[in-house]
N, C-alpha and C. Protein backbone atom coordinates (compact mmCIF):
# COMPACT_ATOMS: atom_id res chain seq x y z
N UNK A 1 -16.70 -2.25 -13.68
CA UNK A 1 -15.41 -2.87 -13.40
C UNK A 1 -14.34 -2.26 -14.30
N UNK A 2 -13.06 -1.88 -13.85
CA UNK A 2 -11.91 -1.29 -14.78
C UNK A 2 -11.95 -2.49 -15.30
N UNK A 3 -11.15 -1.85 -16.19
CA UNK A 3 -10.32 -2.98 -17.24
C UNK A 3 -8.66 -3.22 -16.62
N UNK A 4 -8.56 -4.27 -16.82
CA UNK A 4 -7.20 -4.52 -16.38
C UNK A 4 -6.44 -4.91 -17.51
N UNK A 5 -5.49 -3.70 -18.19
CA UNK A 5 -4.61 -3.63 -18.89
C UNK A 5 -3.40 -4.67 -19.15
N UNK A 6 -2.76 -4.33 -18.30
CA UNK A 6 -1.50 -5.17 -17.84
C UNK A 6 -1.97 -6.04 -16.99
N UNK A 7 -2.02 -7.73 -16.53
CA UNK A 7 -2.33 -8.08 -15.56
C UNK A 7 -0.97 -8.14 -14.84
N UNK A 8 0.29 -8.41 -15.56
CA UNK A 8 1.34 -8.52 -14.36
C UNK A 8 1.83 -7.21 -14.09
N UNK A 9 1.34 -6.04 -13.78
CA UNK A 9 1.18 -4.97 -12.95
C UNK A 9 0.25 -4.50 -13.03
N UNK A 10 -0.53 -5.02 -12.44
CA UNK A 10 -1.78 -4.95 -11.42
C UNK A 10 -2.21 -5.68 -10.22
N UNK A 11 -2.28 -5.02 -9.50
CA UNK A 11 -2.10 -5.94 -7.97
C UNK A 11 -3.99 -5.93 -7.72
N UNK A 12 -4.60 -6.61 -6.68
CA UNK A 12 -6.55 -7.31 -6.34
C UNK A 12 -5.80 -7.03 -5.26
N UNK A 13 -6.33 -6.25 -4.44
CA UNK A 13 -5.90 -6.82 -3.04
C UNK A 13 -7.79 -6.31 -2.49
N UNK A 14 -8.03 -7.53 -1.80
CA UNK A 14 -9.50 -7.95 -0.93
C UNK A 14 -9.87 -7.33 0.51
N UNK A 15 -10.66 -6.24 0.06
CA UNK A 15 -10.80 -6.25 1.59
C UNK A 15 -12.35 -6.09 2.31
N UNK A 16 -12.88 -5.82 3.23
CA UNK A 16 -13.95 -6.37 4.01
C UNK A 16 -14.84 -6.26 3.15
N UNK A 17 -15.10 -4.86 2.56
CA UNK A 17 -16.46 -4.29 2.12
C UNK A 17 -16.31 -4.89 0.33
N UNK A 18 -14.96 -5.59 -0.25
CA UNK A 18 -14.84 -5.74 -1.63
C UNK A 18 -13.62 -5.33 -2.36
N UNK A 19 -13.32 -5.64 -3.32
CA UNK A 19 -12.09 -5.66 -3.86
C UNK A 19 -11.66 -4.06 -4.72
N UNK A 20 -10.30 -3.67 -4.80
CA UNK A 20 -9.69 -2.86 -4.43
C UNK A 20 -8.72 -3.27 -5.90
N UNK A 21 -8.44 -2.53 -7.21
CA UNK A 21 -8.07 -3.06 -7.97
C UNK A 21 -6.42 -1.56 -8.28
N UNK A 22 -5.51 -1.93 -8.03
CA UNK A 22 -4.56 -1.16 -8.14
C UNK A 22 -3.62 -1.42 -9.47
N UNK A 23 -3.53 -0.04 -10.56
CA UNK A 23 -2.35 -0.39 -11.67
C UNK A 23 -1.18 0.13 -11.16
N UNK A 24 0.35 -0.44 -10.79
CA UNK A 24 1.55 -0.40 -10.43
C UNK A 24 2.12 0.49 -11.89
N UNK A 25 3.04 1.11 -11.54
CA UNK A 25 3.57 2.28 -12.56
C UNK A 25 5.36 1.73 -12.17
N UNK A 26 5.41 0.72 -13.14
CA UNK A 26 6.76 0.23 -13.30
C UNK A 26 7.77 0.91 -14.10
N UNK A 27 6.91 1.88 -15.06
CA UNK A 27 7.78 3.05 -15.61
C UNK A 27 8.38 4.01 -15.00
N UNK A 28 7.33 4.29 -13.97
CA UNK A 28 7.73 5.56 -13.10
C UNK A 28 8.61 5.43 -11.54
N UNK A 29 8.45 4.08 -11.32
CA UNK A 29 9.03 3.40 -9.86
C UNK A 29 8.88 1.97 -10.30
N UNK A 30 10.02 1.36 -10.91
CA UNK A 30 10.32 0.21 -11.04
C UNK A 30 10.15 -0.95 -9.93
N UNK A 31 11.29 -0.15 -9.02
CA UNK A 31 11.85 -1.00 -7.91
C UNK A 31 10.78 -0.98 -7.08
N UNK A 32 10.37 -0.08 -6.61
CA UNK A 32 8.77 -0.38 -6.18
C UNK A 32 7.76 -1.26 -6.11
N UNK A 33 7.60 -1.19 -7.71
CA UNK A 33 6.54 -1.77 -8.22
C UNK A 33 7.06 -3.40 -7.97
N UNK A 34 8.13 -3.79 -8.63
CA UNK A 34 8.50 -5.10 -8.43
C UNK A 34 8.25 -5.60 -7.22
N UNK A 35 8.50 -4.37 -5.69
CA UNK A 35 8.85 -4.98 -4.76
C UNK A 35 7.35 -5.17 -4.46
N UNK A 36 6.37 -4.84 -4.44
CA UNK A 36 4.74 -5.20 -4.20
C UNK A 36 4.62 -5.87 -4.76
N UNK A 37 5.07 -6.38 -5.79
CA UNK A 37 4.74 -7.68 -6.40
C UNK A 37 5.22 -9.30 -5.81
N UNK A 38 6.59 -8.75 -5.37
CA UNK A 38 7.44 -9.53 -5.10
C UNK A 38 6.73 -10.19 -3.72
N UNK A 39 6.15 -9.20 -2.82
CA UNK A 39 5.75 -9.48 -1.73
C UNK A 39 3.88 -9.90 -1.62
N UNK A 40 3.12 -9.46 -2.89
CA UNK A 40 2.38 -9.87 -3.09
C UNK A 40 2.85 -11.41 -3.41
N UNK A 41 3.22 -11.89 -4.23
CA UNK A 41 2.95 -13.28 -4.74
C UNK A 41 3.67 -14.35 -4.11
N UNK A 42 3.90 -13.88 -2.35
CA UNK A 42 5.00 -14.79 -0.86
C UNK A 42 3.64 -14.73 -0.41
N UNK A 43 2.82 -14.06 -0.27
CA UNK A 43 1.48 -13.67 0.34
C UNK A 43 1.87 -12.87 1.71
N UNK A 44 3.10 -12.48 1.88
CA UNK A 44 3.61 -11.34 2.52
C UNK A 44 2.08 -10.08 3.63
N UNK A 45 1.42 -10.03 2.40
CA UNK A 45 0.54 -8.70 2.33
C UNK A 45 -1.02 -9.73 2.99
N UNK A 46 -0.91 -10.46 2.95
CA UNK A 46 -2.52 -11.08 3.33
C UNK A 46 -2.41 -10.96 4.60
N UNK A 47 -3.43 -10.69 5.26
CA UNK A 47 -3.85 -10.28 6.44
C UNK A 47 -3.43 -9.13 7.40
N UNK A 48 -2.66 -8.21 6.80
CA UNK A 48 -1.76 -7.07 7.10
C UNK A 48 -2.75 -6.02 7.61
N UNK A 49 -2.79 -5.55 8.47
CA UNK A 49 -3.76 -4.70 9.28
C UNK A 49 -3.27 -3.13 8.44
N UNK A 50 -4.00 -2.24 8.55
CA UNK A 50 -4.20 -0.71 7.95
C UNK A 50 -3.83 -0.10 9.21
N UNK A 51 -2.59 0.03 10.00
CA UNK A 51 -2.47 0.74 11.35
C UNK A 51 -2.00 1.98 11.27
N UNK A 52 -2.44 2.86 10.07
CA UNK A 52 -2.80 4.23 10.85
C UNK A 52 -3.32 4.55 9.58
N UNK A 53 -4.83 5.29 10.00
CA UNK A 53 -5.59 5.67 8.87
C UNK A 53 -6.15 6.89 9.54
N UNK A 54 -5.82 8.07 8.86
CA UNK A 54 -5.83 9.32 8.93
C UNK A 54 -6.80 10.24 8.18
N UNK A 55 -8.36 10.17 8.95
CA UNK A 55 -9.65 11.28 7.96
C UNK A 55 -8.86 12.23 7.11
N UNK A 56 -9.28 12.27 6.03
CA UNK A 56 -9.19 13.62 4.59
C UNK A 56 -7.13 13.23 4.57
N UNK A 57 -6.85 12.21 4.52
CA UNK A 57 -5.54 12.12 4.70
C UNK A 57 -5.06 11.28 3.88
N UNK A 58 -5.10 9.71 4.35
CA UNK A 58 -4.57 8.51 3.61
C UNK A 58 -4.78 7.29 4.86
N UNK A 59 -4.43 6.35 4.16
CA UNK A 59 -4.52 4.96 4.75
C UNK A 59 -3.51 4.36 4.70
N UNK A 60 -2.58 3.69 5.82
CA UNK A 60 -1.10 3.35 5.44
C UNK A 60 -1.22 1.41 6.36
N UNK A 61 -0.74 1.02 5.31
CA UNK A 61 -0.06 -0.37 5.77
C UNK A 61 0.72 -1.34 5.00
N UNK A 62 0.92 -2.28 5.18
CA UNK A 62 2.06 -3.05 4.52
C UNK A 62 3.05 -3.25 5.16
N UNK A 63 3.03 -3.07 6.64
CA UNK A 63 4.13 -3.46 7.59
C UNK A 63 4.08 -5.47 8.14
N UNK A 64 4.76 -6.12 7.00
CA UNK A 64 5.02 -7.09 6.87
C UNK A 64 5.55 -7.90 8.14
N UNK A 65 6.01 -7.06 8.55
CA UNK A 65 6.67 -7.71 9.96
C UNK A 65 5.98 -8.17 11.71
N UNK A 66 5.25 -6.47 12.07
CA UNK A 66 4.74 -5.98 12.70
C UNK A 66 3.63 -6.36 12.80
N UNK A 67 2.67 -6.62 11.65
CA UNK A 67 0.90 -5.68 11.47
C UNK A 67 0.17 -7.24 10.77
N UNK A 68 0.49 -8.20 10.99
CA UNK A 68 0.00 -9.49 10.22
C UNK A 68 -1.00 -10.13 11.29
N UNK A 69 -2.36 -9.97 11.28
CA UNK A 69 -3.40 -9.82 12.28
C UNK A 69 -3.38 -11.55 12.48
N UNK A 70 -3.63 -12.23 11.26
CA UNK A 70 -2.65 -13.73 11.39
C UNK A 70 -1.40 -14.60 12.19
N UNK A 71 -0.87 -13.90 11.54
CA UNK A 71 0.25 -14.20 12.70
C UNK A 71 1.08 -13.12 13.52
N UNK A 72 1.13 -13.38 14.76
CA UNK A 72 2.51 -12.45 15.79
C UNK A 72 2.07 -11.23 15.40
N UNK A 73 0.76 -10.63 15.82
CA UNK A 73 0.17 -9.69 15.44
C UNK A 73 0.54 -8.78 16.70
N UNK A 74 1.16 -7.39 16.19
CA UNK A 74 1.76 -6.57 17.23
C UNK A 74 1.51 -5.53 17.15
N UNK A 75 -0.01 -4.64 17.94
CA UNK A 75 -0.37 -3.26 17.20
C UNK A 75 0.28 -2.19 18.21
N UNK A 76 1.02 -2.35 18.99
CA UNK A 76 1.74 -1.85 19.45
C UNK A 76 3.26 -1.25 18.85
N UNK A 77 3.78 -2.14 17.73
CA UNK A 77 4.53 -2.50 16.90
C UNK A 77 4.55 -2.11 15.52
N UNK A 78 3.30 -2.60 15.67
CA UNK A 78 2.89 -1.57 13.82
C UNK A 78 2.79 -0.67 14.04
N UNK A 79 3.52 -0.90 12.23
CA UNK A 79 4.23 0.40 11.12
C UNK A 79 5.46 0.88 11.84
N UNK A 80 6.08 -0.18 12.31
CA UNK A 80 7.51 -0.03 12.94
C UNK A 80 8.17 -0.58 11.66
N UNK A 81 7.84 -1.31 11.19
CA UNK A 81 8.65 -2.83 10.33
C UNK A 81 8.39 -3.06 8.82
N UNK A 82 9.10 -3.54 8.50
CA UNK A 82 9.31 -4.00 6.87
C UNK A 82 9.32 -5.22 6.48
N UNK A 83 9.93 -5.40 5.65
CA UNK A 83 9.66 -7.01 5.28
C UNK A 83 11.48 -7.42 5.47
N UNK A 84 11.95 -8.56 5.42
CA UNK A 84 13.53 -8.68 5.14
C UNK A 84 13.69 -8.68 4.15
N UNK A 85 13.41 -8.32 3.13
CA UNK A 85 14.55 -7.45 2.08
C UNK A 85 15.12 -6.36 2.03
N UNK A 86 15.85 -6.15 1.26
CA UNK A 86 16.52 -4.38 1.83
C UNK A 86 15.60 -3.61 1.27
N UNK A 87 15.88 -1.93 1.82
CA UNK A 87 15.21 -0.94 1.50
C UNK A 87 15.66 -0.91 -0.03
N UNK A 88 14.55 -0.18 -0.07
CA UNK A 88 14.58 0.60 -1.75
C UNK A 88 15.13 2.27 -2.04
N UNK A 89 15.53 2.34 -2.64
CA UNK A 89 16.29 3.55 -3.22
C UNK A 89 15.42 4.66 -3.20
N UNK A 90 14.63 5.39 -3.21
CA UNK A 90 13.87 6.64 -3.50
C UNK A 90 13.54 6.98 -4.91
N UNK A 91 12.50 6.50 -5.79
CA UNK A 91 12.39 6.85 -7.01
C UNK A 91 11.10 7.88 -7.32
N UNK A 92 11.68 9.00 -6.74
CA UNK A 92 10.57 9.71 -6.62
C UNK A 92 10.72 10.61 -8.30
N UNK A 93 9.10 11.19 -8.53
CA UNK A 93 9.01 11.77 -10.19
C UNK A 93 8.06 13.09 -9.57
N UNK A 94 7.43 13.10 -11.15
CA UNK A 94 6.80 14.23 -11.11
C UNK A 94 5.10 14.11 -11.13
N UNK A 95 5.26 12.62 -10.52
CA UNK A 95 3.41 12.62 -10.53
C UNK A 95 3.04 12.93 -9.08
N UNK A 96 1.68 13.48 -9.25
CA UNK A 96 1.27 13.91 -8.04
C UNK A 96 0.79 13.26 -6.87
N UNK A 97 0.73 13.34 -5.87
CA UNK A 97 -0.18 12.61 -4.94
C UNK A 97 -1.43 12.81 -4.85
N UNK A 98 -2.17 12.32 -6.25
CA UNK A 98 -3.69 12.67 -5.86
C UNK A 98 -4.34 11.65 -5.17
N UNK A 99 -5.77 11.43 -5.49
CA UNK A 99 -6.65 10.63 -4.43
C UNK A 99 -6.62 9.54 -5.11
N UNK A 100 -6.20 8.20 -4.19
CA UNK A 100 -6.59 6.67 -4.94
C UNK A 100 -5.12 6.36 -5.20
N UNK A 101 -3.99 8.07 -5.48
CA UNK A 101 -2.60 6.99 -5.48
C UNK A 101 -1.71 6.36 -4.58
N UNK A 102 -0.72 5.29 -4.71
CA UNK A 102 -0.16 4.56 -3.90
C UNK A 102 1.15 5.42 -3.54
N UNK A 103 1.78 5.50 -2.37
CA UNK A 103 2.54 5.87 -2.28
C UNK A 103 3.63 5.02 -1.14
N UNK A 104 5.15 5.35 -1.20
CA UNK A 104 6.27 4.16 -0.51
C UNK A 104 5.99 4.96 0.55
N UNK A 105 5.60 4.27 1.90
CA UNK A 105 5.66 5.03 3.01
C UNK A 105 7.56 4.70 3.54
N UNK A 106 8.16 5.79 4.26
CA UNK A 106 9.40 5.45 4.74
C UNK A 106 9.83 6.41 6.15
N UNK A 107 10.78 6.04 6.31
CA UNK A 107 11.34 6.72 7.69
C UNK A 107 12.05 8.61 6.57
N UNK A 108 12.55 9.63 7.61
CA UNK A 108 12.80 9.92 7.38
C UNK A 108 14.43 10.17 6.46
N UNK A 109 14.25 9.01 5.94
CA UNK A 109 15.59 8.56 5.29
C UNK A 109 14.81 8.66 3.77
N UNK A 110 14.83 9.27 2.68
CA UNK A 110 14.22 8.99 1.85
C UNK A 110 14.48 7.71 1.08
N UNK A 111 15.68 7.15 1.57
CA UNK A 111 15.95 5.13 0.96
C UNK A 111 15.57 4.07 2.08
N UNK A 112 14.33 4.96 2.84
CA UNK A 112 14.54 3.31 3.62
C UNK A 112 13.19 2.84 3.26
N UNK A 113 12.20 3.11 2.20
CA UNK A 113 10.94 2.99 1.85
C UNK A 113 11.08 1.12 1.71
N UNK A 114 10.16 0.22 2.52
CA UNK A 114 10.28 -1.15 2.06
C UNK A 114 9.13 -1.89 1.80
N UNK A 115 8.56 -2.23 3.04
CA UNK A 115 7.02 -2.75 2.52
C UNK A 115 5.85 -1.66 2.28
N UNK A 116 5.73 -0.75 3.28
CA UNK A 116 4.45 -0.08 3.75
C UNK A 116 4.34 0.94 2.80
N UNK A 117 3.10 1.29 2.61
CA UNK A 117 2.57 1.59 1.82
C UNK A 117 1.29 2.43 1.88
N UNK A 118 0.78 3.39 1.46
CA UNK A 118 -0.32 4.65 2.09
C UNK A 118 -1.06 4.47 -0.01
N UNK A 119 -2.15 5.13 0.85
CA UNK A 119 -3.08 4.98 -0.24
C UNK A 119 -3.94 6.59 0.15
N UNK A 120 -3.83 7.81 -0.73
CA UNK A 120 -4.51 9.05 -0.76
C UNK A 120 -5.93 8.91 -0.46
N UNK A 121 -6.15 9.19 0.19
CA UNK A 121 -7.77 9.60 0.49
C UNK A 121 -8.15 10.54 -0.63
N UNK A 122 -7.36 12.07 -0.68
CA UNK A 122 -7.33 13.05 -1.70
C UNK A 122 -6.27 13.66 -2.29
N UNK A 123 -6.04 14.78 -2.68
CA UNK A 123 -4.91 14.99 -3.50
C UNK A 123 -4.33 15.44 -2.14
N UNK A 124 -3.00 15.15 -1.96
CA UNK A 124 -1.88 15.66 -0.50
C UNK A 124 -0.60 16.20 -1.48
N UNK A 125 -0.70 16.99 -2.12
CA UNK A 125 0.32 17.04 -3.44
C UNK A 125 1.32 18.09 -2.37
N UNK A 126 0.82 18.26 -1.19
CA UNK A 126 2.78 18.70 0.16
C UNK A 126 3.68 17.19 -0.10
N UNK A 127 2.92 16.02 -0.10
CA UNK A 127 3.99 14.96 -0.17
C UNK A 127 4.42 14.42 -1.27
N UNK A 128 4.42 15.61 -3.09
CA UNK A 128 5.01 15.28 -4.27
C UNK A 128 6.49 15.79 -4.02
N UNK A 129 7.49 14.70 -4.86
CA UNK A 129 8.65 14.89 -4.71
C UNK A 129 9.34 14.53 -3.34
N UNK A 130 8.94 14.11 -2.10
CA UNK A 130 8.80 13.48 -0.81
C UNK A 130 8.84 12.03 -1.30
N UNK A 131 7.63 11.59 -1.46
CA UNK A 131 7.28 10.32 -1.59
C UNK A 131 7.10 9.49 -2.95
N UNK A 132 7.61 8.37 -2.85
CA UNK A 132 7.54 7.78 -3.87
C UNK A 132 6.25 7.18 -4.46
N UNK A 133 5.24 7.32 -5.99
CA UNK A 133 4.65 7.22 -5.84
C UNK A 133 4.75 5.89 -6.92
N UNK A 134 4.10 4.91 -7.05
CA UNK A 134 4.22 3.83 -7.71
C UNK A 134 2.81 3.02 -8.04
N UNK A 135 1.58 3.68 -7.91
CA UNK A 135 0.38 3.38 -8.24
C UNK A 135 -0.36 4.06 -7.80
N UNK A 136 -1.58 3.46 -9.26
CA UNK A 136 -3.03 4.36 -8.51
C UNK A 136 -4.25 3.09 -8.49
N UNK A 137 -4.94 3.35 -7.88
CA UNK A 137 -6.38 2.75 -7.59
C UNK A 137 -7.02 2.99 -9.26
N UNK A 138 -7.92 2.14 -9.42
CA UNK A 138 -8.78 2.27 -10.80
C UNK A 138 -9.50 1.59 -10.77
N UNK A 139 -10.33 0.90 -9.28
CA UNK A 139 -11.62 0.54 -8.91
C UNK A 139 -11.66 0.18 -7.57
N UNK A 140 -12.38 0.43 -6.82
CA UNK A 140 -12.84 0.10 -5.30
C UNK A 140 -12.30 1.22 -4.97
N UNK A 141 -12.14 2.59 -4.86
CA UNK A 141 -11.60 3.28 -4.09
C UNK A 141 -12.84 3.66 -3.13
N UNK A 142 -13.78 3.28 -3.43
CA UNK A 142 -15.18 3.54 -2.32
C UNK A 142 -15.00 2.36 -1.08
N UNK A 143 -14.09 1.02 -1.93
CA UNK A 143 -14.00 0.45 -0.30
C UNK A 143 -13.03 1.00 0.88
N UNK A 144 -11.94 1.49 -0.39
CA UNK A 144 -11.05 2.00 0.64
C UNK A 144 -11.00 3.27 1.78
N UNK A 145 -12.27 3.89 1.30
CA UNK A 145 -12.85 5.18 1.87
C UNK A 145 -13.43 4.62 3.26
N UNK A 146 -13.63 3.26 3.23
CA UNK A 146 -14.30 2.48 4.41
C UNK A 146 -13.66 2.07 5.45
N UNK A 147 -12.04 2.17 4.86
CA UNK A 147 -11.23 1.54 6.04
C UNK A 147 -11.61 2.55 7.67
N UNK A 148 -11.40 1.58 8.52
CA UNK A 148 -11.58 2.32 9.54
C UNK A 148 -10.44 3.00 10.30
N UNK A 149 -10.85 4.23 10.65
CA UNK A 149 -9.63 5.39 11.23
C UNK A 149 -9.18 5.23 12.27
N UNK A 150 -8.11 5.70 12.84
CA UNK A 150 -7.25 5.52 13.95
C UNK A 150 -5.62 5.49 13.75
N UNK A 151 -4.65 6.06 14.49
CA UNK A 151 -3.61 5.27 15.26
C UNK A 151 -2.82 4.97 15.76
N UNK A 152 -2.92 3.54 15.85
CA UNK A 152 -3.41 2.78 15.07
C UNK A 152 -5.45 2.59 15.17
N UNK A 153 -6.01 1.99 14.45
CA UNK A 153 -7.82 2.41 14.80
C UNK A 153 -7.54 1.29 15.46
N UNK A 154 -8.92 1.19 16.33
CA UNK A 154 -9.55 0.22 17.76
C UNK A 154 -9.64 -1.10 17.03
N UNK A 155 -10.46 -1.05 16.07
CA UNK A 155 -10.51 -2.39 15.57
C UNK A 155 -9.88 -2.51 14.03
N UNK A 156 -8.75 -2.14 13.79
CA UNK A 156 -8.29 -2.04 11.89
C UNK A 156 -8.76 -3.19 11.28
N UNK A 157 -9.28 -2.31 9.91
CA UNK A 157 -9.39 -3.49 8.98
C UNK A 157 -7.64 -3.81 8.48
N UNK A 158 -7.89 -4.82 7.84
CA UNK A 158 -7.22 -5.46 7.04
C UNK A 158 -7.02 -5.82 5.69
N UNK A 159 -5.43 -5.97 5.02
CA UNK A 159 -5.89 -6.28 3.55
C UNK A 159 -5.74 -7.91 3.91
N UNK A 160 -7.01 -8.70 3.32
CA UNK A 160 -7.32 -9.80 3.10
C UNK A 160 -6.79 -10.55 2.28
N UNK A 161 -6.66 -10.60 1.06
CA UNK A 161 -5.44 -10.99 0.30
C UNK A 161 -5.21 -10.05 -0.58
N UNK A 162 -3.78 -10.10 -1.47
CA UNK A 162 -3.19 -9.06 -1.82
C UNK A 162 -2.52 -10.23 -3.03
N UNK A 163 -2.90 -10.03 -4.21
CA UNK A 163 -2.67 -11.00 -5.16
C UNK A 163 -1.91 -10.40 -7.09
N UNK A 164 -1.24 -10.46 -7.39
CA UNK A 164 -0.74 -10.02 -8.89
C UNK A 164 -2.23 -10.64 -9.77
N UNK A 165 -2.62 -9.69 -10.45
CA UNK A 165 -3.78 -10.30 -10.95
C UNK A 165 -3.20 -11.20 -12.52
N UNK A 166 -2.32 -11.34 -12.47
CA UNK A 166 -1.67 -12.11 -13.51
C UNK A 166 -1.69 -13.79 -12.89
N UNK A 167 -1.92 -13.66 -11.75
CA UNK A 167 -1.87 -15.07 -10.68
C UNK A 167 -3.24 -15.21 -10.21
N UNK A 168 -4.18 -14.48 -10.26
CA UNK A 168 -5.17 -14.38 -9.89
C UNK A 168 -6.26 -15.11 -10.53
């Protein structure tokens, strides 16, 4: 089991095969980081389907609006949508996109990054300086290797709950 440093940036988020332990980099993407938090602890993120997961690629979800397998579940829809708060600014650095890190998924606007969110399969370091990166994985990245592909995939998993481990 990592150690969990910081608990109020560090996000548990649960999913089928087991838990998934992410450290948020509030130094490097503030606004980011706050905003996964912010939307973690509404429970925003619980039951949010993974609608497009891409072999040797990444895993993307956090479409708050769209992708909530719970409620008004629209996979037709997902990864259209955000949450209602405004977009975030682009705080992109000089860390890389390796495997296990989090990255702001967005439209081609580099400020419209809001809920959604991709997780590296491996290093994709074409999307450093592109994308904002605001965490890495530092246990379960073997569940996340499990999510199922597609999209959106036939049957997506889901993140199950999605919790600040400071609340946890």
């Amino acid at each position: 089991m990592a150690e969990i440093k910081d608990p109020e940036n560090t996000i548990i988020i649960e999913l089928k095969d087991g838990r998934v332990v992410v450290e948020l980099l509030p130094d490097v993407a503030p606004k980011h980081a706050e905003r996964m938090k912010e939307l973690a602890r509404a429970g925003k993120y619980d039951n949010v389907a993974f609608h497009r997961v891409i072999e040797g690629f990444m895993a993307q979800t956090g479409d708050v609006q769209h992708a909530n397998m719970e409620n008004n579940y629209n996979p037709g829809r997902s990864g259209t949508g955000g949450s209602d708060l405004p977009d975030l600014p682009a705080e992109f650095s000089k860390l890389p996109h390796d495997r296990g890190t989090l990255g702001a998924a967005r439209s081609q606007n580099p400020n419209s990054a809001n809920s959604q969110f991709f997780i590296n399969f491996k290093d994709n370091h074409f999307l450093n300086g592109q994308y904002t990166v605001y965490g890495r994985v530092i246990e379960g990245m073997e569940h996340v290797d499990k999510i199922a592909r597609g999209e959106p995939p036939a049957n997506p998993d889901r993140m199950i709950s999605v919790k600040v481990a400071a609340d946890a």
